[in-house]
N, C-alpha and C. Protein backbone atom coordinates (compact mmCIF):
# COMPACT_ATOMS: atom_id res chain seq x y z
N UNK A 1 19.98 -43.67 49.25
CA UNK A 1 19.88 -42.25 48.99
C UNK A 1 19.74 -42.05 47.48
N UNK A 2 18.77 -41.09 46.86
CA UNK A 2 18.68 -41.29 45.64
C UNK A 2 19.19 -39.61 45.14
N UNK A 3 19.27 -39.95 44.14
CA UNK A 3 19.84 -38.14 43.95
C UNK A 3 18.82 -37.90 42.65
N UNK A 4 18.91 -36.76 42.79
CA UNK A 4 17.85 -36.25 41.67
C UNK A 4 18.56 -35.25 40.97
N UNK A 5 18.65 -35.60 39.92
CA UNK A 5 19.43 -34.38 38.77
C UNK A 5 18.11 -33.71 37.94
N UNK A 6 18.45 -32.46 38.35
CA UNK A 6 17.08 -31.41 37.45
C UNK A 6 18.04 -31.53 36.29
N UNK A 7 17.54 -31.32 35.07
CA UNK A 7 17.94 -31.35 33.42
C UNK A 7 17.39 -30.11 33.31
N UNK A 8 17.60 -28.54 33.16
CA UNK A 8 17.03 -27.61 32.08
C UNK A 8 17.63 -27.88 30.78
N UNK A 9 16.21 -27.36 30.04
CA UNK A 9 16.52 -27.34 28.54
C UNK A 9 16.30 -26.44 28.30
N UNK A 10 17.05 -25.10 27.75
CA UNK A 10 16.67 -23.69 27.24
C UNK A 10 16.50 -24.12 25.68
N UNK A 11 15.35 -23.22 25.38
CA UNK A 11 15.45 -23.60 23.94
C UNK A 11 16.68 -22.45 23.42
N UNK A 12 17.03 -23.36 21.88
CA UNK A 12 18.16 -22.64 21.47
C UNK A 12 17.96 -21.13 20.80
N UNK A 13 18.99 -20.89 20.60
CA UNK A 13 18.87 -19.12 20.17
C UNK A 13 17.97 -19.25 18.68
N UNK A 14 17.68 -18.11 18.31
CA UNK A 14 17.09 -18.14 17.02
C UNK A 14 17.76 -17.68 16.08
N UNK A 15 17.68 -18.63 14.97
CA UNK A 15 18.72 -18.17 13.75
C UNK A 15 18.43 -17.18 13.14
N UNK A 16 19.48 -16.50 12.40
CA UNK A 16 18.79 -15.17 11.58
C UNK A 16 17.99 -15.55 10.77
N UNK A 17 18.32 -17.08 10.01
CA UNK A 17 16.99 -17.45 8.88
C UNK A 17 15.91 -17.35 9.52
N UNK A 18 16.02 -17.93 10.50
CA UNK A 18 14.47 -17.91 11.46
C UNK A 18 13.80 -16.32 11.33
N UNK A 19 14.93 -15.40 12.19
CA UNK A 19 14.41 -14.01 11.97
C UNK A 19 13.79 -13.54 10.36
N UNK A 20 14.97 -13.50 9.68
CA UNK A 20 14.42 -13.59 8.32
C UNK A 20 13.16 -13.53 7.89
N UNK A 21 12.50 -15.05 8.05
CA UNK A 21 11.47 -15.26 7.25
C UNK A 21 10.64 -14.67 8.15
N UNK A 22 10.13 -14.41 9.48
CA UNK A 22 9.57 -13.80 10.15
C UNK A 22 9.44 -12.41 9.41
N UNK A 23 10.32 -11.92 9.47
CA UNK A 23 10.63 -10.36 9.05
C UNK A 23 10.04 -10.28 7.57
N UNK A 24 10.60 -11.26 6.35
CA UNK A 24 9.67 -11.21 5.51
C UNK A 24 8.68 -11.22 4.89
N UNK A 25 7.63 -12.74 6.33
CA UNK A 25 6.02 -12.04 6.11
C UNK A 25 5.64 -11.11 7.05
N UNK A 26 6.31 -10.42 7.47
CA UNK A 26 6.05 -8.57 7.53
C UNK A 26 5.59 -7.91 6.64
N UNK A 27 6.66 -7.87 5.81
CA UNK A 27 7.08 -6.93 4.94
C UNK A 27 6.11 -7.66 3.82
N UNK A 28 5.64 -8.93 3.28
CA UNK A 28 4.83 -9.11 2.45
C UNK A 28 3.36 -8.22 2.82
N UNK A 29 3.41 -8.56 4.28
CA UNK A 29 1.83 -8.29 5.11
C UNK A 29 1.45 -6.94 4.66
N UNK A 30 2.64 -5.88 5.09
CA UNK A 30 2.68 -4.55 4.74
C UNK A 30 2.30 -4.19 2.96
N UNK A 31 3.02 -4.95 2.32
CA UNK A 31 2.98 -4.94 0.79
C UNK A 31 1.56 -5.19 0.27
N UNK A 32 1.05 -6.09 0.78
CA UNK A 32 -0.19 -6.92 0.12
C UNK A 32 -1.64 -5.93 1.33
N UNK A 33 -0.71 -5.40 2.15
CA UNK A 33 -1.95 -4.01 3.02
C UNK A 33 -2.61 -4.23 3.98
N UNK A 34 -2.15 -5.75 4.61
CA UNK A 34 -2.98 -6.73 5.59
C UNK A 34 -2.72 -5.43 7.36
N UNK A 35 -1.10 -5.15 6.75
CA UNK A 35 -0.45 -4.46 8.13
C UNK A 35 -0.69 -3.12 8.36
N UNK A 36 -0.86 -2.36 8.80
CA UNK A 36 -0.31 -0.93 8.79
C UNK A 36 1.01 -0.60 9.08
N UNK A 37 1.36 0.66 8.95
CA UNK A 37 2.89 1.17 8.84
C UNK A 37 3.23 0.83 10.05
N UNK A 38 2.29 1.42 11.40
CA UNK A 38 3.12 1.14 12.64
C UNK A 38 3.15 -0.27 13.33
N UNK A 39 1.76 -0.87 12.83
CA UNK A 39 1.56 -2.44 12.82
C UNK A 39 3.38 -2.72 12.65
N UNK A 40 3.70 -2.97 11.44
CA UNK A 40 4.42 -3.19 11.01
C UNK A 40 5.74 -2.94 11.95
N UNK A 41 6.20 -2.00 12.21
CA UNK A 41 7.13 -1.34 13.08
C UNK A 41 6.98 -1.63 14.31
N UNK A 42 6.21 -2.10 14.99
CA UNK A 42 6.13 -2.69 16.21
C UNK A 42 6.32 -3.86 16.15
N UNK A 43 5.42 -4.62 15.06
CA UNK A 43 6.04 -6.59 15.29
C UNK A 43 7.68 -6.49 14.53
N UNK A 44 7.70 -5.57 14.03
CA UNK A 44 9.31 -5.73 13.56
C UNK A 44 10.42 -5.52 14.43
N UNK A 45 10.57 -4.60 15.17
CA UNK A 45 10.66 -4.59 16.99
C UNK A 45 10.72 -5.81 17.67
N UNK A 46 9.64 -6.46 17.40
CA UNK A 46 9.36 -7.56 18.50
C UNK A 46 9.87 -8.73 17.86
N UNK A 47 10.30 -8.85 16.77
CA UNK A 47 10.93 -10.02 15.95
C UNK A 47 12.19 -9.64 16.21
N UNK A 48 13.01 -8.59 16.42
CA UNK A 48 14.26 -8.90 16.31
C UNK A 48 14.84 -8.72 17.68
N UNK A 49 13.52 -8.90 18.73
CA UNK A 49 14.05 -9.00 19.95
C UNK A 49 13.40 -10.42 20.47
N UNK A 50 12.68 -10.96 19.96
CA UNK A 50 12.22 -12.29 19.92
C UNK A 50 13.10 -13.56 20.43
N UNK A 51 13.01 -14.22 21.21
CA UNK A 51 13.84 -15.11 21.83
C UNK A 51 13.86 -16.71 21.37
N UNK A 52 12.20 -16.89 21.31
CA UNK A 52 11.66 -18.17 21.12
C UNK A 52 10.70 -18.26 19.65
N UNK A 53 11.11 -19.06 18.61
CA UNK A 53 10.36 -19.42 17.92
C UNK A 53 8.44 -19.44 17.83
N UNK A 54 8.13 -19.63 19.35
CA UNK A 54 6.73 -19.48 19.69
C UNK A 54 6.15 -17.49 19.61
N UNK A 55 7.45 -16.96 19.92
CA UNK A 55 7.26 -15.35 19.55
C UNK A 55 7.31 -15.27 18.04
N UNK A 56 7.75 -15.59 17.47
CA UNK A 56 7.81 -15.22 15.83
C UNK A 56 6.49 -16.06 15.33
N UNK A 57 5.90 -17.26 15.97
CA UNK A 57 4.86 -17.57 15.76
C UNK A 57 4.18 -16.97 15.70
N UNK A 58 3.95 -16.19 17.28
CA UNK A 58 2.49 -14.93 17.42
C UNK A 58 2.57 -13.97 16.48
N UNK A 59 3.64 -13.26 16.30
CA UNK A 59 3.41 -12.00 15.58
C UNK A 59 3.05 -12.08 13.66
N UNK A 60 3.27 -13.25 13.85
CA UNK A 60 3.23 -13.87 11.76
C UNK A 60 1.66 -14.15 11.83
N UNK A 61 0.77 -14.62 12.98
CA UNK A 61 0.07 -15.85 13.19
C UNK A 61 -0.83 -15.50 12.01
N UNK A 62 -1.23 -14.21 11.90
CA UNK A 62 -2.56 -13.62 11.19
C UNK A 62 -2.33 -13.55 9.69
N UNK A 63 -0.76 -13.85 9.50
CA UNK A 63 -0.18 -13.38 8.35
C UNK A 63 -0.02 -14.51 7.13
N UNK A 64 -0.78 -15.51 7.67
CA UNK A 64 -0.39 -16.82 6.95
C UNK A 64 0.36 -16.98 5.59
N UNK A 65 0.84 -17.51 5.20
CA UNK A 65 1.36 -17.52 3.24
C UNK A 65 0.07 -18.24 2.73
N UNK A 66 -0.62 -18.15 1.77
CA UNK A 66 -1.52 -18.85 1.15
C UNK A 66 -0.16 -19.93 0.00
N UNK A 67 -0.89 -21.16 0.06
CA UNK A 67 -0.50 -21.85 -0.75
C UNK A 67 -0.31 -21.72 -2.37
N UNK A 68 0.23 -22.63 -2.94
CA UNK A 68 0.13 -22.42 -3.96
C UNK A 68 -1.00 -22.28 -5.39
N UNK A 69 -2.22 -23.28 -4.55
CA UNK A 69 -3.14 -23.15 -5.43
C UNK A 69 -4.07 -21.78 -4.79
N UNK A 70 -4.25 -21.29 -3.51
CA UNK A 70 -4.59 -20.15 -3.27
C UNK A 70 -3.88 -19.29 -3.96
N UNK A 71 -2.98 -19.11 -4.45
CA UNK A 71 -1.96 -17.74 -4.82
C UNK A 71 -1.99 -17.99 -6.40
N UNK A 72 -2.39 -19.01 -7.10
CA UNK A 72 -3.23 -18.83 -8.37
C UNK A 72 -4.63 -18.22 -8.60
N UNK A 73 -5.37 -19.07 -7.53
CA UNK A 73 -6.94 -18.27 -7.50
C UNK A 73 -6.47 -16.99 -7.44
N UNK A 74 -6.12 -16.34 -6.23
CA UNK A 74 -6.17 -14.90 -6.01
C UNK A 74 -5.56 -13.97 -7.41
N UNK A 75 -4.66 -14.67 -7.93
CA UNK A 75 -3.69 -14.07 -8.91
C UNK A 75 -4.74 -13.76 -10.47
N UNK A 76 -5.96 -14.93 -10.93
CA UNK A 76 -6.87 -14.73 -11.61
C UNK A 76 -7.82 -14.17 -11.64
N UNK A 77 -8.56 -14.15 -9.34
CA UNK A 77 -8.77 -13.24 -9.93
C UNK A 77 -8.64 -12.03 -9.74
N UNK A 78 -7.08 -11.52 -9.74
CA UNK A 78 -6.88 -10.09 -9.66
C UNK A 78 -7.06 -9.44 -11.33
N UNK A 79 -6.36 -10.76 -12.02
CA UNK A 79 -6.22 -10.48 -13.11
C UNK A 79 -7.65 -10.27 -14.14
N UNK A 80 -8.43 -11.20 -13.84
CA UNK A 80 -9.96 -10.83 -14.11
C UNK A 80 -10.74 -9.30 -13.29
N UNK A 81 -10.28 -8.69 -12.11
CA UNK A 81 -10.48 -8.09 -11.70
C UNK A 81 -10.11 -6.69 -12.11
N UNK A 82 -8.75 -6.95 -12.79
CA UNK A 82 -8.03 -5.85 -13.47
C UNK A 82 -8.36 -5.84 -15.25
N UNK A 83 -9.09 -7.06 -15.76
CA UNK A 83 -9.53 -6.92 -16.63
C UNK A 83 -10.79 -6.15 -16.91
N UNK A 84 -11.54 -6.16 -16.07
CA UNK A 84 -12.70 -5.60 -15.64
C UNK A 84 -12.39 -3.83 -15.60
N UNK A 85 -12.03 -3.85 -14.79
CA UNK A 85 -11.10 -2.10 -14.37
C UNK A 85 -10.99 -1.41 -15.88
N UNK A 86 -9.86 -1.94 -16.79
CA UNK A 86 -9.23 -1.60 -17.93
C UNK A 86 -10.67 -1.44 -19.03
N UNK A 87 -11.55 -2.63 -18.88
CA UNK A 87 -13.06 -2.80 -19.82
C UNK A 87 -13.47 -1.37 -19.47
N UNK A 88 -13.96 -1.13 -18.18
CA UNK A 88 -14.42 -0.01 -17.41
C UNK A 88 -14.05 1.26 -18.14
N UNK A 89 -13.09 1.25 -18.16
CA UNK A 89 -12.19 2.95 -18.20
C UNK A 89 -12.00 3.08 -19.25
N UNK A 90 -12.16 2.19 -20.60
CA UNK A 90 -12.23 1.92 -21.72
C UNK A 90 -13.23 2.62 -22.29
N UNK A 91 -14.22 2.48 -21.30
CA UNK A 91 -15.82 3.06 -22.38
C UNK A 91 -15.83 4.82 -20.96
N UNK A 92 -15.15 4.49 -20.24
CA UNK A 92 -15.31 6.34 -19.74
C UNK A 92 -14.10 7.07 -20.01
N UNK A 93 -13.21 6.42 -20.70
CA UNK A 93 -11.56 7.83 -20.31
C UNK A 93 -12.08 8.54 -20.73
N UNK A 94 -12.58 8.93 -22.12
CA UNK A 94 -12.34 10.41 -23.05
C UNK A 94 -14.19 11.21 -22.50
N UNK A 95 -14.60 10.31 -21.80
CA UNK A 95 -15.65 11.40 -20.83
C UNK A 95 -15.36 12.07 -19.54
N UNK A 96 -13.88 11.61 -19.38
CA UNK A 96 -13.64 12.44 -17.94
C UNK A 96 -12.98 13.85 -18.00
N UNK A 97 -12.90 14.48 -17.45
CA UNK A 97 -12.36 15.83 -17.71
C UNK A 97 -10.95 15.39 -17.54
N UNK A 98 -10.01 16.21 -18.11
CA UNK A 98 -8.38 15.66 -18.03
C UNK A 98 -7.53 16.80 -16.93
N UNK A 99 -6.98 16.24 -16.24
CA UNK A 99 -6.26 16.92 -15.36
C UNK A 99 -4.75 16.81 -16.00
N UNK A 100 -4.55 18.34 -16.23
CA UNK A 100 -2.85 17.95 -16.53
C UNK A 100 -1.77 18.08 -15.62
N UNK A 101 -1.10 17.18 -16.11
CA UNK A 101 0.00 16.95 -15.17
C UNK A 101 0.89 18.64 -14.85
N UNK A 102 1.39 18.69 -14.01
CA UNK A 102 2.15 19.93 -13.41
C UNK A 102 3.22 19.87 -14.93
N UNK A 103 4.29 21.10 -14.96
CA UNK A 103 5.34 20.70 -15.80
C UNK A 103 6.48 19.85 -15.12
N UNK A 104 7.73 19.36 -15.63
CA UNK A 104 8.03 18.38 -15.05
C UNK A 104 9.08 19.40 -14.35
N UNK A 105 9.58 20.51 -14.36
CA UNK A 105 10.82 21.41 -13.49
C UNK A 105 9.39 22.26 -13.02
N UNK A 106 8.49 21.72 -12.38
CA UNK A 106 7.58 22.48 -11.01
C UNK A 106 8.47 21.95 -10.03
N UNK A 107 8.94 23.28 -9.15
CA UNK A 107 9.87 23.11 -7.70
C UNK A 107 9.15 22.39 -6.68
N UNK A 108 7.80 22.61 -6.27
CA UNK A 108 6.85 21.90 -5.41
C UNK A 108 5.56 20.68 -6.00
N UNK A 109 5.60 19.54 -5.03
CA UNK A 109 4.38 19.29 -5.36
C UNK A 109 2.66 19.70 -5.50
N UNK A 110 2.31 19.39 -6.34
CA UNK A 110 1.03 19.76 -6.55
C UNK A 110 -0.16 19.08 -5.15
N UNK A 111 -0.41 19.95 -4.66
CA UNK A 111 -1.58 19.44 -3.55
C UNK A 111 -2.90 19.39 -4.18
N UNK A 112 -3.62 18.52 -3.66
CA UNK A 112 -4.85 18.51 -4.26
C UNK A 112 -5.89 18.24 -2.71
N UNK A 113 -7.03 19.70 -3.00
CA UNK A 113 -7.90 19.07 -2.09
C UNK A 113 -8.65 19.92 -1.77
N UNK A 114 -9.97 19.91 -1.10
CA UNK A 114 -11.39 21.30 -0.63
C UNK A 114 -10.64 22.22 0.26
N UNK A 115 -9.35 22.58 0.66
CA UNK A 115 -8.70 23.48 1.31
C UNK A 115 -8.30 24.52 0.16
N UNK A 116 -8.72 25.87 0.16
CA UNK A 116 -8.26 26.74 -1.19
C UNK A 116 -7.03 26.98 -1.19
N UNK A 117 -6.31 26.53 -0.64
CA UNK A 117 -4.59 26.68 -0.12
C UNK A 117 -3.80 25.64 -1.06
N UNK A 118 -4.27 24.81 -1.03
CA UNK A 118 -4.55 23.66 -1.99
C UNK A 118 -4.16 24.25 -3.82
N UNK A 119 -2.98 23.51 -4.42
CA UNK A 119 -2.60 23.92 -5.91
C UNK A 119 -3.63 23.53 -6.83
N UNK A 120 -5.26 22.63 -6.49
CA UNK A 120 -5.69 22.14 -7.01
C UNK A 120 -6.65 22.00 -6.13
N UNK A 121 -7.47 22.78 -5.98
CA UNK A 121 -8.74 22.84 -5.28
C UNK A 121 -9.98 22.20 -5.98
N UNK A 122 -10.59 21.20 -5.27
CA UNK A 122 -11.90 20.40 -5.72
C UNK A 122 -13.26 20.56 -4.25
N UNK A 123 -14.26 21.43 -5.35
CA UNK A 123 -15.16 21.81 -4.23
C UNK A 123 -16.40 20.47 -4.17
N UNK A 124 -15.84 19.21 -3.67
CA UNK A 124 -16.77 18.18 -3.36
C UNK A 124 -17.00 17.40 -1.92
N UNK A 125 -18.27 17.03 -1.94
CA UNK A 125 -18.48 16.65 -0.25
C UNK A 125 -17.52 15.48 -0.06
N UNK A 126 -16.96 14.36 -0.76
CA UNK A 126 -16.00 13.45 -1.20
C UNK A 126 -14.35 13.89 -0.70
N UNK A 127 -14.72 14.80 -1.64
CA UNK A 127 -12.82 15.33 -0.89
C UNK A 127 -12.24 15.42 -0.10
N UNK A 128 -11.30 15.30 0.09
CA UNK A 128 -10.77 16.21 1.81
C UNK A 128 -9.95 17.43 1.67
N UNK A 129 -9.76 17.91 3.10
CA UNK A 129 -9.59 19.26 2.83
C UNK A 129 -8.10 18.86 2.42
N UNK A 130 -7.13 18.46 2.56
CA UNK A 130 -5.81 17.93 2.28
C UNK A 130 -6.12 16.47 1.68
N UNK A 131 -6.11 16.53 0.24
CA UNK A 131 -6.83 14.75 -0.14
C UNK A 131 -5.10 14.03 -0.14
N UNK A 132 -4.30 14.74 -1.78
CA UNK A 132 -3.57 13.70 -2.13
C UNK A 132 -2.29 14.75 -2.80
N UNK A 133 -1.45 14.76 -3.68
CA UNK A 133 -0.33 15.26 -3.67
C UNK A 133 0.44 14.32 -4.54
N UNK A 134 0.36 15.29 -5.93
CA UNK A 134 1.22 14.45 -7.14
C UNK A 134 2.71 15.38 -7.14
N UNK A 135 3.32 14.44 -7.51
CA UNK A 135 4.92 15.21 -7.64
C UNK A 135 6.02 14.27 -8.78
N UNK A 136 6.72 14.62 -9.00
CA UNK A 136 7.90 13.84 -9.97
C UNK A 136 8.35 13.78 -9.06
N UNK A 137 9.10 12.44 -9.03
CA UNK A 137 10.49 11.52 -8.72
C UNK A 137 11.35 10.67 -9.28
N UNK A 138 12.52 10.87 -9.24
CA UNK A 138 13.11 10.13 -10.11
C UNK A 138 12.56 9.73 -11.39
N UNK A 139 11.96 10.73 -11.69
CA UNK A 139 11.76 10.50 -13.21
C UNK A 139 10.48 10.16 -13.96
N UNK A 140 9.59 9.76 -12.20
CA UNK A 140 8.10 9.01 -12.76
C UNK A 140 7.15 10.19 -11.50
N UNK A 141 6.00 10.29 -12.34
CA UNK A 141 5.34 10.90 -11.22
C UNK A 141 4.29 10.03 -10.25
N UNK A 142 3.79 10.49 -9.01
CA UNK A 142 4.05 9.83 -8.06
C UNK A 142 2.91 10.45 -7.11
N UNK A 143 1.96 9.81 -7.20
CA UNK A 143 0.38 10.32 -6.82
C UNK A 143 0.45 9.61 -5.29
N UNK A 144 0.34 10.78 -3.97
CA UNK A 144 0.34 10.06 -3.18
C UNK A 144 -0.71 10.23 -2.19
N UNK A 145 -1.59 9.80 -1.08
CA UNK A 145 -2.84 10.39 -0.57
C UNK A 145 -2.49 10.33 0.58
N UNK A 146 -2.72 11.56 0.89
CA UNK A 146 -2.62 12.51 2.17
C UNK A 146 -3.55 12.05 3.45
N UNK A 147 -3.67 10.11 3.46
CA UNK A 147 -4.81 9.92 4.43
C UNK A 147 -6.30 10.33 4.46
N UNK A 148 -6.79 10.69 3.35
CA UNK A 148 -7.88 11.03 2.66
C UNK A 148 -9.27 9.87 3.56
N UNK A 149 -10.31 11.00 3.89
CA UNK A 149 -11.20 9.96 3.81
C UNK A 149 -11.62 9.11 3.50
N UNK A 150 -12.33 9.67 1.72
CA UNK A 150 -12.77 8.44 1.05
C UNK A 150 -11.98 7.86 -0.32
N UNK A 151 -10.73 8.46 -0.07
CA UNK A 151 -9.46 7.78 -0.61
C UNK A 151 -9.13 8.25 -1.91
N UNK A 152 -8.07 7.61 -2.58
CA UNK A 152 -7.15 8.00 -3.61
C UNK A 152 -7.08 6.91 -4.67
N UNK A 153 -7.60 6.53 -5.91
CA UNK A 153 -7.86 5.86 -7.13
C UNK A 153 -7.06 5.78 -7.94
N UNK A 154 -6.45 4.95 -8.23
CA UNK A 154 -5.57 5.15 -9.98
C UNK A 154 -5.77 3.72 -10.51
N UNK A 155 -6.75 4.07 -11.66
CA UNK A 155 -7.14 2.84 -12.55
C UNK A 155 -8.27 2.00 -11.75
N UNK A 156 -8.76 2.73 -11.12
CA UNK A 156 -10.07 1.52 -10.32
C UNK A 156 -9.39 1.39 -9.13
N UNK A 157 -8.25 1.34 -8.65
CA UNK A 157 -7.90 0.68 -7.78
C UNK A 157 -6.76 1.87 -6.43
N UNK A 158 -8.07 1.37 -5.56
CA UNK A 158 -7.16 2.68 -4.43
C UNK A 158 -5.75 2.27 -3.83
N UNK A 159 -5.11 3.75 -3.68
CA UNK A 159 -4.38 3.48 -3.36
C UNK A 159 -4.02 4.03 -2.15
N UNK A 160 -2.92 2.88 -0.95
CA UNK A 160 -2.16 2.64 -0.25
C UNK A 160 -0.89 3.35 -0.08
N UNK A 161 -0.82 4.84 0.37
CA UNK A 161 0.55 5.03 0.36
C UNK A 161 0.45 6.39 -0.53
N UNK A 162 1.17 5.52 -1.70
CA UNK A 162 1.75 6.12 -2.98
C UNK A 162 1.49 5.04 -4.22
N UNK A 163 1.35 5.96 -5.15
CA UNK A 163 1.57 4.97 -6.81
C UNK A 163 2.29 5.41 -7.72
N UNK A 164 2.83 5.32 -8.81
CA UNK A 164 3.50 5.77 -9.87
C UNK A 164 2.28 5.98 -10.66
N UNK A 165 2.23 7.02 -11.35
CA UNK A 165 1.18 7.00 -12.60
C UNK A 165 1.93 7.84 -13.90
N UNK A 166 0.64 7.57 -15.15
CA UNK A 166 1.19 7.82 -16.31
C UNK A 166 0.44 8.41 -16.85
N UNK A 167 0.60 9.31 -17.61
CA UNK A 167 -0.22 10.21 -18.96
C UNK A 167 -1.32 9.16 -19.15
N UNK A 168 -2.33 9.32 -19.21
CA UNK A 168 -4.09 8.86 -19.90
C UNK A 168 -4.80 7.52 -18.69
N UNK A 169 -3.90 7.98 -17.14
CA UNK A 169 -4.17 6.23 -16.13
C UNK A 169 -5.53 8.02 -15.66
N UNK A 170 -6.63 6.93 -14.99
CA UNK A 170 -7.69 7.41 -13.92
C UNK A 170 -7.59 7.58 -13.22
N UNK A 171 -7.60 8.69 -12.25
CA UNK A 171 -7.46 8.81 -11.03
C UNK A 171 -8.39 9.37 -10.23
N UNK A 172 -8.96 9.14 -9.04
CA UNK A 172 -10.16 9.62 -8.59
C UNK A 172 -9.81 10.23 -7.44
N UNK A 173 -10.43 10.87 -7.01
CA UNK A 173 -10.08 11.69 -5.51
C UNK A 173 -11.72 11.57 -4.94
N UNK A 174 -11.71 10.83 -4.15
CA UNK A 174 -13.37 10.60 -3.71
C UNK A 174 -14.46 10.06 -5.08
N UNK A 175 -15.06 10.86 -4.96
CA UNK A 175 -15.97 10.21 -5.98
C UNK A 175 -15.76 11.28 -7.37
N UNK A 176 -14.42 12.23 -7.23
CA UNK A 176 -14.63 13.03 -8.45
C UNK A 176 -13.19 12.28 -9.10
N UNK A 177 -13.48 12.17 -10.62
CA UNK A 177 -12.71 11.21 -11.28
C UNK A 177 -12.10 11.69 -12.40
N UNK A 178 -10.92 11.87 -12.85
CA UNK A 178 -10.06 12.50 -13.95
C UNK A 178 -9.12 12.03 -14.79
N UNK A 179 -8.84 12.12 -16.09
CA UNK A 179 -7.91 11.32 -16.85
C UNK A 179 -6.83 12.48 -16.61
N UNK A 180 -5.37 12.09 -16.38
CA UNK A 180 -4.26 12.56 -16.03
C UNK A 180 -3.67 12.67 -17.98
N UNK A 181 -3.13 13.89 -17.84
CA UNK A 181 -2.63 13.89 -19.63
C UNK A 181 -1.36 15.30 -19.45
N UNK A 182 -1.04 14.78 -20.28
CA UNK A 182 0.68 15.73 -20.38
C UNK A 182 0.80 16.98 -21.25
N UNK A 183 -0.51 16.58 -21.87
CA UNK A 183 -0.70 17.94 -22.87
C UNK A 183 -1.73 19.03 -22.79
């Protein structure tokens, strides 16, 4: 008579480091713009209900870390890229018309956009009717785009979200383009 012993092997629980680093190329993914907000909020969900290592696999899969000599290239050429930008805006700031900043005790933010409701109405096919929306915070002001069609600029480079900006940076709202100034 022979006996047969079944063996299960559950795989083991997952460590929080495990969770962790999962969770952190999220949050890089989101940072660097690969993710969207709810992207984001859903695999983050699914990571901290994640059972098996092969789940934290799927949801990272797209998210790879570039190595170290990738994350120099990219880093030169952002930096050549941003050298370029700065060359750029160099030979147009003092041709752009200057938008001044709100005062800094304005109770509301400043809206900007082809809606006349709008604190800052711009009559261009580019715009949107609700583009973008500068305001102080904590001390820095804080250019943010309202999901804009053809998007929201500061220094060459669109932006995602929100940005901090400063007295004499570029900012574009579609294709119409303005030096920001305090005076």
């Amino acid at each position: 008579m022979t006996s047969s012993f079944e063996h299960h092997t559950y795989p083991a629980r997952l460590s929080d480091a495990e969770r962790d680093r999962a969770l952190k190329v999220l949050r890089d993914g989101v940072a660097l713009g690969r993710l969207s907000h709810d992207t984001f909020v859903r695999r983050m969900e699914l990571a901290l209900t994640a059972r098996r290592p092969e789940e934290l696999d799927r949801l990272t899969a797209d998210l790879h870390q570039e190595n170290r000599w990738s994350r120099a290239l990219f880093g030169t050429v952002g930096a050549v890229s941003g050298f370029t930008v700065r060359l750029r805006r160099a030979w147009t700031v003092e041709r752009l018309p200057k938008l001044l900043l709100p005062p800094v005790a304005a109770p509301y933010p400043l809206r900007i956009g082809r809606d006349p409701v709008n604190g800052l109405r711009l009559s261009h096919d580019t715009v949107s009717r609700v583009h973008a929306e500068l305001s102080r915070q904590g001390g820095v002001w804080v250019l943010r785009d309202l999901g804009s069609t053809n998007g929201t600029t500061v220094n060459g480079r669109r932006v995602i979200g929100a940005a901090v900006v400063q007295d004499g940076d570029q900012v574009a709202f579609g294709r119409m383009s303005f030096r920001l100034s305090a005076d």
